[in-house]
C-alpha atoms as a PDB file:
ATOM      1  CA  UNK A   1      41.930  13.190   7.438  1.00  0.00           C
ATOM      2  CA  UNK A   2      42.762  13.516   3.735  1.00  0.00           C
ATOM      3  CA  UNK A   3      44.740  16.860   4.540  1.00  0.00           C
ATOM      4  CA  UNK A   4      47.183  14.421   6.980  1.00  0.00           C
ATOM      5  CA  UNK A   5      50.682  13.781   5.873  1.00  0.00           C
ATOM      6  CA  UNK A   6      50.764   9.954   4.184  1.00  0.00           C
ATOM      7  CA  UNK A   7      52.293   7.968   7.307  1.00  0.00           C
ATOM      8  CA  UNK A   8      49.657  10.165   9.822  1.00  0.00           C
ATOM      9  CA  UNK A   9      46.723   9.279   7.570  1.00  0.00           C
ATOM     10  CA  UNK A  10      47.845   5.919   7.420  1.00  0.00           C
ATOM     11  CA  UNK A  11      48.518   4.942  10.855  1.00  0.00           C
ATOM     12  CA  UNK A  12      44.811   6.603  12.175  1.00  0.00           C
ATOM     13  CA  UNK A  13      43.134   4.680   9.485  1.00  0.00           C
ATOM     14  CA  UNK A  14      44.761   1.231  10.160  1.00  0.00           C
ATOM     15  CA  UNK A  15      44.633   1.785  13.832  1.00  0.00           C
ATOM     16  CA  UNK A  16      41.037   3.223  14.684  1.00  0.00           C
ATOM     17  CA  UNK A  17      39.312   3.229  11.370  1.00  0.00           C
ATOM     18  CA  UNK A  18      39.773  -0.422  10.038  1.00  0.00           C
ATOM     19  CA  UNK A  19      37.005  -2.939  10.632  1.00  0.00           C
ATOM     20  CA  UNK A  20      40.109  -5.136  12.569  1.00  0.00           C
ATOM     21  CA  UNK A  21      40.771  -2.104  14.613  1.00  0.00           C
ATOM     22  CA  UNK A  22      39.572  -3.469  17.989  1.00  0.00           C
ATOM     23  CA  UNK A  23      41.869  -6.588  17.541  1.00  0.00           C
ATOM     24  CA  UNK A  24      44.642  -4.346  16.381  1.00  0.00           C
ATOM     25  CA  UNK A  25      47.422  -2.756  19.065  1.00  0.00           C
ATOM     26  CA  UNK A  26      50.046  -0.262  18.737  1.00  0.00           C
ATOM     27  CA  UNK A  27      52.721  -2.827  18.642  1.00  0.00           C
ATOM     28  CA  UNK A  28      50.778  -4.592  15.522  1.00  0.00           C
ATOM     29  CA  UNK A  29      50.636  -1.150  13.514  1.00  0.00           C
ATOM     30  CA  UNK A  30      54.250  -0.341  13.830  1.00  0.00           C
ATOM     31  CA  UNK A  31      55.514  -3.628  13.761  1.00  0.00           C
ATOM     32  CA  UNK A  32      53.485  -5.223  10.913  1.00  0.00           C
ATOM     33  CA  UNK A  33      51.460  -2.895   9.309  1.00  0.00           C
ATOM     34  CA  UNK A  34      53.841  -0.410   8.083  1.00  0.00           C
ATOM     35  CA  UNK A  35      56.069  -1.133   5.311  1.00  0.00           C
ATOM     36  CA  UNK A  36      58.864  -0.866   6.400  1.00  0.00           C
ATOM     37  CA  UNK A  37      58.219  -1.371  10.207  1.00  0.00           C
ATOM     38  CA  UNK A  38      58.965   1.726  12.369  1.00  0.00           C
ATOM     39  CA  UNK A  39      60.468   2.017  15.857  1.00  0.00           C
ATOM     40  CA  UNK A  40      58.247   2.033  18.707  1.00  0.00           C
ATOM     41  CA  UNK A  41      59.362   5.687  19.447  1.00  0.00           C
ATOM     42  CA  UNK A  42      59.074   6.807  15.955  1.00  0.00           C
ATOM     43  CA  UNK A  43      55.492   5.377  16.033  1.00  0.00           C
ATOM     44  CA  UNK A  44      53.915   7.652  18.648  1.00  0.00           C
ATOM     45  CA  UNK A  45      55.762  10.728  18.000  1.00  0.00           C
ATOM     46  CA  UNK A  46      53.969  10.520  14.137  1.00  0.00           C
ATOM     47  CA  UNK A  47      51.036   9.118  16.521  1.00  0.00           C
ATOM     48  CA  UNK A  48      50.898  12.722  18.565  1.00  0.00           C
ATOM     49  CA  UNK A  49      51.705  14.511  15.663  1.00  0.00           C
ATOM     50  CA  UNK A  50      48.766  13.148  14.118  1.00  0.00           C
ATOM     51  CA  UNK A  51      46.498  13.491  16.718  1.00  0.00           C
ATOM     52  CA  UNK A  52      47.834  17.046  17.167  1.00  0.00           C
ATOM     53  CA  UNK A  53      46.795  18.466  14.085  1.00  0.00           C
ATOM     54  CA  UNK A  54      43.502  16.688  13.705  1.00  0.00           C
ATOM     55  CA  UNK A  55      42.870  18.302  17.115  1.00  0.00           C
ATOM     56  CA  UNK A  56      43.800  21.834  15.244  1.00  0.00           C
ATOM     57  CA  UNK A  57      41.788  21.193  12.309  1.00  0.00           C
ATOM     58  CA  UNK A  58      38.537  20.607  14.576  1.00  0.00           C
ATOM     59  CA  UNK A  59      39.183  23.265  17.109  1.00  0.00           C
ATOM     60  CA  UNK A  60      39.648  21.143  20.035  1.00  0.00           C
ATOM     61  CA  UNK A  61      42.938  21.717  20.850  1.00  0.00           C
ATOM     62  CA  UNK A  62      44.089  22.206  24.417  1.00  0.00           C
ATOM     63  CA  UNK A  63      46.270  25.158  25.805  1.00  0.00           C
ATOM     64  CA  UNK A  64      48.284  23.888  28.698  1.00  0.00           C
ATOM     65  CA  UNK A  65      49.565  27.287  30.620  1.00  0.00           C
ATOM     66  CA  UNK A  66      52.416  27.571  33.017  1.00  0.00           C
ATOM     67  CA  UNK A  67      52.226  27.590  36.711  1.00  0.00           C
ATOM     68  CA  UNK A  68      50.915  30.672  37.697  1.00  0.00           C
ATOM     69  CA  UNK A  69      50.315  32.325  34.675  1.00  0.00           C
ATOM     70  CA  UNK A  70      46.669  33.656  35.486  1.00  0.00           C
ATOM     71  CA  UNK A  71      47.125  33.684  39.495  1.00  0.00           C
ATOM     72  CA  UNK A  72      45.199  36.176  40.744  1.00  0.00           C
ATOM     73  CA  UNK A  73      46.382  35.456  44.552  1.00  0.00           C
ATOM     74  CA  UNK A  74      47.652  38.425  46.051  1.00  0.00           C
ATOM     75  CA  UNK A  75      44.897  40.885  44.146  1.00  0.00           C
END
């Protein structure tokens, strides 16, 4: 967590980590909580982001592959 960039760090602490984070929505953490507020798009992009790299930093990611890439129909 510490390793996240300031508004990442931020936004998973107020949002899952705070003792009012089962009262607390999305549209109260962009809205309120950030100074200033952000726009609701701008909110879960640093949202995924976030997510993203904590994914990469436990090893959990997930590989999506393309359609068809490791068919073996046909063989």
């Amino acid at each position: 967590m510490k390793r996240l960039p300031r508004m990442e760090r931020f936004l998973i602490e107020e949002r899952y980590m705070s003792q009012d984070s089962e009262y607390l929505t999305d549209y109260n953490i962009y809205n309120q909580r950030f100074n200033p507020p952000v726009s609701e798009c701008t909110y879960y992009k640093i949202k995924w982001k976030a997510f993203y790299k904590l994914a990469l930093a436990l090893d959990i990611q997930v590989v999506k592959r393309d359609e068809g890439e490791g068919d073996t129909k046909g063989d």
